[in-house]
PDB file of N, CA and C in Angstrom:
ATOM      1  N   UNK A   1     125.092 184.881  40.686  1.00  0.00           N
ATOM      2  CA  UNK A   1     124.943 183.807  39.731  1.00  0.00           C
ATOM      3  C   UNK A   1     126.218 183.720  38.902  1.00  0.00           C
ATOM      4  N   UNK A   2     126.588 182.713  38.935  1.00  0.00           N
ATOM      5  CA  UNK A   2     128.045 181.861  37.792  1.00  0.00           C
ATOM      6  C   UNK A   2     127.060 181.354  36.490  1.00  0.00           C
ATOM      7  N   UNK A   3     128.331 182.386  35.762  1.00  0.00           N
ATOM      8  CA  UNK A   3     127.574 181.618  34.313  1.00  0.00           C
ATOM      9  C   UNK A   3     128.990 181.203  33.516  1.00  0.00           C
ATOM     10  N   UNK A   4     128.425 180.354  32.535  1.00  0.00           N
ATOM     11  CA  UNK A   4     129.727 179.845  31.593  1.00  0.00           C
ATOM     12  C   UNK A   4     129.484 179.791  30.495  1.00  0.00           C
ATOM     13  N   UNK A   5     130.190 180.489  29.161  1.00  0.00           N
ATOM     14  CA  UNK A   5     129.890 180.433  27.940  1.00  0.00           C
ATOM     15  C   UNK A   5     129.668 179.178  26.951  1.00  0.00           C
ATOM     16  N   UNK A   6     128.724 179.398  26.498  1.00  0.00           N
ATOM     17  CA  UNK A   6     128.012 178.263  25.639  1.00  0.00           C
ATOM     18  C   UNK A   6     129.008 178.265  24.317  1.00  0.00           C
ATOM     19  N   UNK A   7     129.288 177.339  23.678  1.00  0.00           N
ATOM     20  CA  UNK A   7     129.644 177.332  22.086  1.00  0.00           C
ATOM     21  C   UNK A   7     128.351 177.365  21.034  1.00  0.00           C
ATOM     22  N   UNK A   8     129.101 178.493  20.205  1.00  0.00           N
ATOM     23  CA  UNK A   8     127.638 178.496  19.498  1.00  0.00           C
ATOM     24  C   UNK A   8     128.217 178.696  17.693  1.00  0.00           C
ATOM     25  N   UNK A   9     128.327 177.738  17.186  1.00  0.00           N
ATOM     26  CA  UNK A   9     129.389 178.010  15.835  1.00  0.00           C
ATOM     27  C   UNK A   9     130.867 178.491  16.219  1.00  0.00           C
ATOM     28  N   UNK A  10     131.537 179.560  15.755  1.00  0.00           N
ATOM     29  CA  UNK A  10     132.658 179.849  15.938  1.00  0.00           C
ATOM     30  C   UNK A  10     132.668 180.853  16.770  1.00  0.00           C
ATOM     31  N   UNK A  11     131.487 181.300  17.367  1.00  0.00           N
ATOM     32  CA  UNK A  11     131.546 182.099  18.767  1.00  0.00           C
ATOM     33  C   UNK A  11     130.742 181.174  19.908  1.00  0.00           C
ATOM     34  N   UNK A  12     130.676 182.261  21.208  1.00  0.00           N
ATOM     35  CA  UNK A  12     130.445 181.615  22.500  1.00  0.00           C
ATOM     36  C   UNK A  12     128.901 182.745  22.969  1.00  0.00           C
ATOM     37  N   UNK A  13     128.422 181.971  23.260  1.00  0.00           N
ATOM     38  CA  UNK A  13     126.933 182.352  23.807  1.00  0.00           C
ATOM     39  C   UNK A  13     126.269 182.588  25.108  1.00  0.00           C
ATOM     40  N   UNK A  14     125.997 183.017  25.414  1.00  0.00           N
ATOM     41  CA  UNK A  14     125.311 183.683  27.419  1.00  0.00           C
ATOM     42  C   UNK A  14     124.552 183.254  27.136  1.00  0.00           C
ATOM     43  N   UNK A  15     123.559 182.218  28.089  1.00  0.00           N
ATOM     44  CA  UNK A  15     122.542 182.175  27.654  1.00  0.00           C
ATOM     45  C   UNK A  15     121.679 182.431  29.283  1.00  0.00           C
ATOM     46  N   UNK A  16     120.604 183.335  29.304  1.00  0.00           N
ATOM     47  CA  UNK A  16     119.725 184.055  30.151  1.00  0.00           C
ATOM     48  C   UNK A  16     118.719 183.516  30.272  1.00  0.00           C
ATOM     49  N   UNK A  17     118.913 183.207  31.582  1.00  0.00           N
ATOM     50  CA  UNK A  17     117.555 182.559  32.049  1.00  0.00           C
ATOM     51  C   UNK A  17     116.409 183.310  31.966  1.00  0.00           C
ATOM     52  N   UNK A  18     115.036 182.933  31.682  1.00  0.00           N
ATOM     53  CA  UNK A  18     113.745 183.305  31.712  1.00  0.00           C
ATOM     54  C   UNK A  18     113.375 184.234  32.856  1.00  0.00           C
ATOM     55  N   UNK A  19     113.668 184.000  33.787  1.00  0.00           N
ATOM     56  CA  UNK A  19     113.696 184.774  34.849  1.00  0.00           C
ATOM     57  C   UNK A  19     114.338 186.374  34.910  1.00  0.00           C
ATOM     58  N   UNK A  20     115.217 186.164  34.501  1.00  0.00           N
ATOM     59  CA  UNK A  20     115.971 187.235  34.191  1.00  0.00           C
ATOM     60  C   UNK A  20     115.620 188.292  33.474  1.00  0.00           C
ATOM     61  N   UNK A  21     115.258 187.443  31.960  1.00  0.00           N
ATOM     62  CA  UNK A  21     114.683 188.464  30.811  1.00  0.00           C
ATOM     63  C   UNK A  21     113.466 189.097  31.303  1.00  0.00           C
ATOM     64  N   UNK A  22     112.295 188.109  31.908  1.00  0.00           N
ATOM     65  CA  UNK A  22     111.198 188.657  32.153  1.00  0.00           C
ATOM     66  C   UNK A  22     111.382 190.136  33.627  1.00  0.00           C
ATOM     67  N   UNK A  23     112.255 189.782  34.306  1.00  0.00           N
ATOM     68  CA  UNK A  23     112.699 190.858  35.035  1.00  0.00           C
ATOM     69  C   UNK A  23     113.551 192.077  34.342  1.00  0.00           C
ATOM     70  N   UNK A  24     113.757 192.091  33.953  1.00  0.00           N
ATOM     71  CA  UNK A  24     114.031 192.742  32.602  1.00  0.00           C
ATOM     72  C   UNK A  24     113.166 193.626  31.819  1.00  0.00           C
ATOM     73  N   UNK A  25     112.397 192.873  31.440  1.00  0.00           N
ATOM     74  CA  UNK A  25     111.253 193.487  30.703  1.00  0.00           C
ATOM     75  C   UNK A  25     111.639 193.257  28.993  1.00  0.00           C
ATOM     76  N   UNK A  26     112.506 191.913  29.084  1.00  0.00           N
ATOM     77  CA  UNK A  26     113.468 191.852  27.311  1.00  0.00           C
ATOM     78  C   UNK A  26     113.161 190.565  27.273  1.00  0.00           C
ATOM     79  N   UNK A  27     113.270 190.336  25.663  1.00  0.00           N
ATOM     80  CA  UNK A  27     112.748 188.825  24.966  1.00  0.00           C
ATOM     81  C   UNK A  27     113.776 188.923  24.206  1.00  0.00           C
ATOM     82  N   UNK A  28     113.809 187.694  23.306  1.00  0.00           N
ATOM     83  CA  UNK A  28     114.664 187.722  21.935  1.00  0.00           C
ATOM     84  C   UNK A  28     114.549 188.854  20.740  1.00  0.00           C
ATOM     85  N   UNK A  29     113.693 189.492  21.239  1.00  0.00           N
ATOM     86  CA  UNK A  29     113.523 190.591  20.023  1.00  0.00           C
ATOM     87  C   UNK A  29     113.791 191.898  20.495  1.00  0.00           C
ATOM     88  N   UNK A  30     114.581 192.117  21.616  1.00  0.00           N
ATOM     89  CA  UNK A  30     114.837 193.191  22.243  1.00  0.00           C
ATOM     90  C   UNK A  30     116.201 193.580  21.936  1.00  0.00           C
ATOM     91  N   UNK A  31     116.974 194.568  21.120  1.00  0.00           N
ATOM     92  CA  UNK A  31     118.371 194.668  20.645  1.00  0.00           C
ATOM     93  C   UNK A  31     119.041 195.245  22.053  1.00  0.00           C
ATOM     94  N   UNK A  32     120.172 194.498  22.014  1.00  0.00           N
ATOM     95  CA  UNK A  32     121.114 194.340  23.647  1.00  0.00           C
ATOM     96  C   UNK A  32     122.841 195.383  23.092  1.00  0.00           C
ATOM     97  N   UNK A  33     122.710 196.020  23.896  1.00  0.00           N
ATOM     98  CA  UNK A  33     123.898 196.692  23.967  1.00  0.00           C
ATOM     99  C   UNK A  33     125.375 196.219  24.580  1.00  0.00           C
ATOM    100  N   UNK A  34     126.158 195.669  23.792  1.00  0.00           N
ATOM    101  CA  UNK A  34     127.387 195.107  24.779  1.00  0.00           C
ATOM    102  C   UNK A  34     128.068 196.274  24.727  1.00  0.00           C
ATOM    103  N   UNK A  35     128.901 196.135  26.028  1.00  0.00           N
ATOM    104  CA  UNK A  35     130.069 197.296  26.310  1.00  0.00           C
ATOM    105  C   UNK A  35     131.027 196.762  26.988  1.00  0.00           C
ATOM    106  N   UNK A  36     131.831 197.122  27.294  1.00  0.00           N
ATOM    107  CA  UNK A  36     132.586 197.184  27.942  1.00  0.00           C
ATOM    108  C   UNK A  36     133.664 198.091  28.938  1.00  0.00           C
ATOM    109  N   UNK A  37     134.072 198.249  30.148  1.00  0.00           N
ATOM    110  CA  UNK A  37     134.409 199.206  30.912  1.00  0.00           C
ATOM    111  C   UNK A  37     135.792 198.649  30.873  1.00  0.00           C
ATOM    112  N   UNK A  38     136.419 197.743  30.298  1.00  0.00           N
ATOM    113  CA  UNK A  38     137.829 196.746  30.301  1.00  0.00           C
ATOM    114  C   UNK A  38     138.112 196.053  31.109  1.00  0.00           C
ATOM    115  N   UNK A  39     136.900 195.595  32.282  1.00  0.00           N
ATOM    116  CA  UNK A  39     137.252 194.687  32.824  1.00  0.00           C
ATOM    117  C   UNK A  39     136.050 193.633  32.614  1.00  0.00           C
ATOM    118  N   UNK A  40     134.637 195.003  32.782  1.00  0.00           N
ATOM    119  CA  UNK A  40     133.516 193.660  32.612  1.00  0.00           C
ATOM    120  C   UNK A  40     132.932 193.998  31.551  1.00  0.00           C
ATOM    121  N   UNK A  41     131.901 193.048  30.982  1.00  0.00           N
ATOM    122  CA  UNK A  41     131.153 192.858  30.101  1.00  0.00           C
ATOM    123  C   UNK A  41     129.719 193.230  30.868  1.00  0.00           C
ATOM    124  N   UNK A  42     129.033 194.726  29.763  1.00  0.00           N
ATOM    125  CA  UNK A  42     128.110 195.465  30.422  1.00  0.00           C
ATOM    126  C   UNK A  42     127.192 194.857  29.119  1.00  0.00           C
ATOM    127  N   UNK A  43     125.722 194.318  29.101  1.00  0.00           N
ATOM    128  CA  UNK A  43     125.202 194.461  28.201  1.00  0.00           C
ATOM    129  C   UNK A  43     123.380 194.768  28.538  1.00  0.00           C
ATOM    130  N   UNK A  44     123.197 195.989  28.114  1.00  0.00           N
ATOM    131  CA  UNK A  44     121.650 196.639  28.423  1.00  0.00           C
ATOM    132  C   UNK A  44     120.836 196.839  27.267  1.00  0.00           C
ATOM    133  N   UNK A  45     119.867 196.631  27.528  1.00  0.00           N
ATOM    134  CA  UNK A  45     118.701 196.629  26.152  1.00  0.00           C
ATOM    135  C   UNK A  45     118.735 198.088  26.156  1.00  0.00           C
ATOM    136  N   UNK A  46     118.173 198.303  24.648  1.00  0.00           N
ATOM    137  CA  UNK A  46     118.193 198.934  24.203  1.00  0.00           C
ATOM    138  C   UNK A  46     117.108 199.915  24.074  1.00  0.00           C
ATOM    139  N   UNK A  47     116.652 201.039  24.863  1.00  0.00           N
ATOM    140  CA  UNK A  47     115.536 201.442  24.693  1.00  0.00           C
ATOM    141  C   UNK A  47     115.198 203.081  24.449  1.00  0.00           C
ATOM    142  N   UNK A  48     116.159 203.012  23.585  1.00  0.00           N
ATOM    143  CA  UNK A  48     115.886 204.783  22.949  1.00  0.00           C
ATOM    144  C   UNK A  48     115.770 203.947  21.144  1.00  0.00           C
ATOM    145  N   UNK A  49     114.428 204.614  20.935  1.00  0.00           N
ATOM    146  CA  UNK A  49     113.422 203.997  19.847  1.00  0.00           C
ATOM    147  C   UNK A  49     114.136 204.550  18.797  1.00  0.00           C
ATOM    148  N   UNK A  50     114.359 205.564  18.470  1.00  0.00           N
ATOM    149  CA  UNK A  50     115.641 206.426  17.502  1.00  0.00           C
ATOM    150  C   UNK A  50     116.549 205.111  17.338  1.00  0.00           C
ATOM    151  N   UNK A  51     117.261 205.084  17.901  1.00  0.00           N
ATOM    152  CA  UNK A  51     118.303 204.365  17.835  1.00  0.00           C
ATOM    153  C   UNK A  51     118.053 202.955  17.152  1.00  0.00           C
ATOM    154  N   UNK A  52     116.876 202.132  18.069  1.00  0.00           N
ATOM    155  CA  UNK A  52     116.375 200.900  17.237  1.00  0.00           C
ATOM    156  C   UNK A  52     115.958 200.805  16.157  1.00  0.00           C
ATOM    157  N   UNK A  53     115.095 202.374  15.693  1.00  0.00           N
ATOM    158  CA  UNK A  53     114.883 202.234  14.198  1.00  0.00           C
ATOM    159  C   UNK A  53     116.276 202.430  13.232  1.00  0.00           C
ATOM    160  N   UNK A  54     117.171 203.258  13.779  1.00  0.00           N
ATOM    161  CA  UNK A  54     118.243 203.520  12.991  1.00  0.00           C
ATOM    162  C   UNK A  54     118.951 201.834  12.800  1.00  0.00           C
ATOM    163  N   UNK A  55     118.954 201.183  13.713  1.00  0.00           N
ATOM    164  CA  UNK A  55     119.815 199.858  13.793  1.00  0.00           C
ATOM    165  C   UNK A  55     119.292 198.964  12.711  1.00  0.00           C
ATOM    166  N   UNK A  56     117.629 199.169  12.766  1.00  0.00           N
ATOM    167  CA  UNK A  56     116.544 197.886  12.070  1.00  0.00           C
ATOM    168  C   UNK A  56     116.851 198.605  10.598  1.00  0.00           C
ATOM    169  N   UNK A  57     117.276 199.384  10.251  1.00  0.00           N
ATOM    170  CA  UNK A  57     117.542 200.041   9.404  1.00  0.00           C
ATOM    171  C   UNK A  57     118.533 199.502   8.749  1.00  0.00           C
ATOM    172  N   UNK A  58     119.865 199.601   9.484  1.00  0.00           N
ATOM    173  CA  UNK A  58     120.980 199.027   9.416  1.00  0.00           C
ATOM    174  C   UNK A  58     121.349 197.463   8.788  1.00  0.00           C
ATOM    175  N   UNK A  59     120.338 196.703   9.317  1.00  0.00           N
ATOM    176  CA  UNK A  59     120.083 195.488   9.040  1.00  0.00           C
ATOM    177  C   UNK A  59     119.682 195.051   8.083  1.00  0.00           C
ATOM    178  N   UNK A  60     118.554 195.406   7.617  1.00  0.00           N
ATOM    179  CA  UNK A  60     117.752 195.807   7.028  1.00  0.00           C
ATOM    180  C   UNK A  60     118.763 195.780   5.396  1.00  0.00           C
ATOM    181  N   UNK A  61     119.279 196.607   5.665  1.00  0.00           N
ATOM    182  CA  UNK A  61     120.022 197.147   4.456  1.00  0.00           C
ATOM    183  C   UNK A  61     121.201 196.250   4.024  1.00  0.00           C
ATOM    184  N   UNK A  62     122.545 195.731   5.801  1.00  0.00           N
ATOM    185  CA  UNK A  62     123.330 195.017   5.238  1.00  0.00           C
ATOM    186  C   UNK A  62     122.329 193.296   4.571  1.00  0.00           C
ATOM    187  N   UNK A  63     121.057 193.183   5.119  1.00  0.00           N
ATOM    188  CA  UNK A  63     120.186 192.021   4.363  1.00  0.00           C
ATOM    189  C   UNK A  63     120.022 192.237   2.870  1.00  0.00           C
ATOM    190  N   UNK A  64     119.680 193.197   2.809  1.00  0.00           N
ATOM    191  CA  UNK A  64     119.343 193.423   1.490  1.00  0.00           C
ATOM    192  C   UNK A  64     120.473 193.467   0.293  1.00  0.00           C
ATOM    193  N   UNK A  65     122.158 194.151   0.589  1.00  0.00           N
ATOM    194  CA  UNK A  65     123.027 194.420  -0.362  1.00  0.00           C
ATOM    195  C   UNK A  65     123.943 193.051  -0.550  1.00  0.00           C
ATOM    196  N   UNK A  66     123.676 192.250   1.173  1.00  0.00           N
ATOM    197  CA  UNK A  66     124.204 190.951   0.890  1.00  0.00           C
ATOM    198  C   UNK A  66     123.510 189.689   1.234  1.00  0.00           C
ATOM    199  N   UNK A  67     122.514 189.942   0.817  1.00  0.00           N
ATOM    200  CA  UNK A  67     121.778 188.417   1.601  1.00  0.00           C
ATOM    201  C   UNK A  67     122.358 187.052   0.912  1.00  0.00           C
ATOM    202  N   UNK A  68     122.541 187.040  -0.533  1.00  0.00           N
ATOM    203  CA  UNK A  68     123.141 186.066  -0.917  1.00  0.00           C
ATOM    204  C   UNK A  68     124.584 185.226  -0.478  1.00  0.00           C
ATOM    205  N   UNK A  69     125.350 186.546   0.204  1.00  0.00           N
ATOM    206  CA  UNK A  69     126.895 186.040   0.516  1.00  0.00           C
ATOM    207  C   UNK A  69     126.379 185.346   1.848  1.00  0.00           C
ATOM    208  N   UNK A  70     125.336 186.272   2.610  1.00  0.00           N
ATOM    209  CA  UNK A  70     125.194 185.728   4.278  1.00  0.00           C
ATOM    210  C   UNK A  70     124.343 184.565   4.121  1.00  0.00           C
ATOM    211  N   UNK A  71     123.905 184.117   3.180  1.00  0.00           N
ATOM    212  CA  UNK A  71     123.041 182.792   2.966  1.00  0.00           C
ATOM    213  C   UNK A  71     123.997 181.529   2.747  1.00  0.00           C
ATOM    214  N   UNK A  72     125.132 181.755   2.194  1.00  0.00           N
ATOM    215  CA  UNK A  72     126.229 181.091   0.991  1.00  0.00           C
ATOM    216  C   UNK A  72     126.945 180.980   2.885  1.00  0.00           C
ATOM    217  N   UNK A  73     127.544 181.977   3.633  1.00  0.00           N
ATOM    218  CA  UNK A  73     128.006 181.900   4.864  1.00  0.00           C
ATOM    219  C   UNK A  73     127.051 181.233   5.732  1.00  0.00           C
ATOM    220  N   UNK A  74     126.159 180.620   5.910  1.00  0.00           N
ATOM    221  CA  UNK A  74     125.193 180.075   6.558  1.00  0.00           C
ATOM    222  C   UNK A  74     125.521 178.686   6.461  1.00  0.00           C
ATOM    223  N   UNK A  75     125.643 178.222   5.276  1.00  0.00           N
ATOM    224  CA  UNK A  75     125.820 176.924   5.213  1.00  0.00           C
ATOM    225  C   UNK A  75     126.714 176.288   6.092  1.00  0.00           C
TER     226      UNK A  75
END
């Protein structure tokens, strides 16, 4: 499969077919790991639970110390 990056604001977007995700076993609420090996773009869900709570954590927190600037950046 050929794919081509979407514009999505001031970045570019993959966007995954249904098929895919559900083969997968991932939705939109599944946190995706990008990597890279320097040539390709590796990206695998995320499924060591440690880790997702540490991340939701993460979030969590940069929401909380800046939600006003990332709201003000939203516009």
């Amino acid at each position: 499969m050929i794919k081509t990056l979407t514009p999505h604001g001031n970045s570019s977007a993959l966007v995954i077919e249904k098929a895919i995700l559900e083969l997968l076993n991932i939705d939109t609420d599944t946190p995706l790991e990008v990597t890279t090996d320097g040539r390709n773009l590796i990206v695998s869900p995320v499924r060591d639970k440690t880790r997702e709570k540490r991340i939701k954590s993460a979030l969590e927190k940069v929401n909380r110390l800046h939600s006003k600037t990332l709201k003000k950046l939203a516009k």
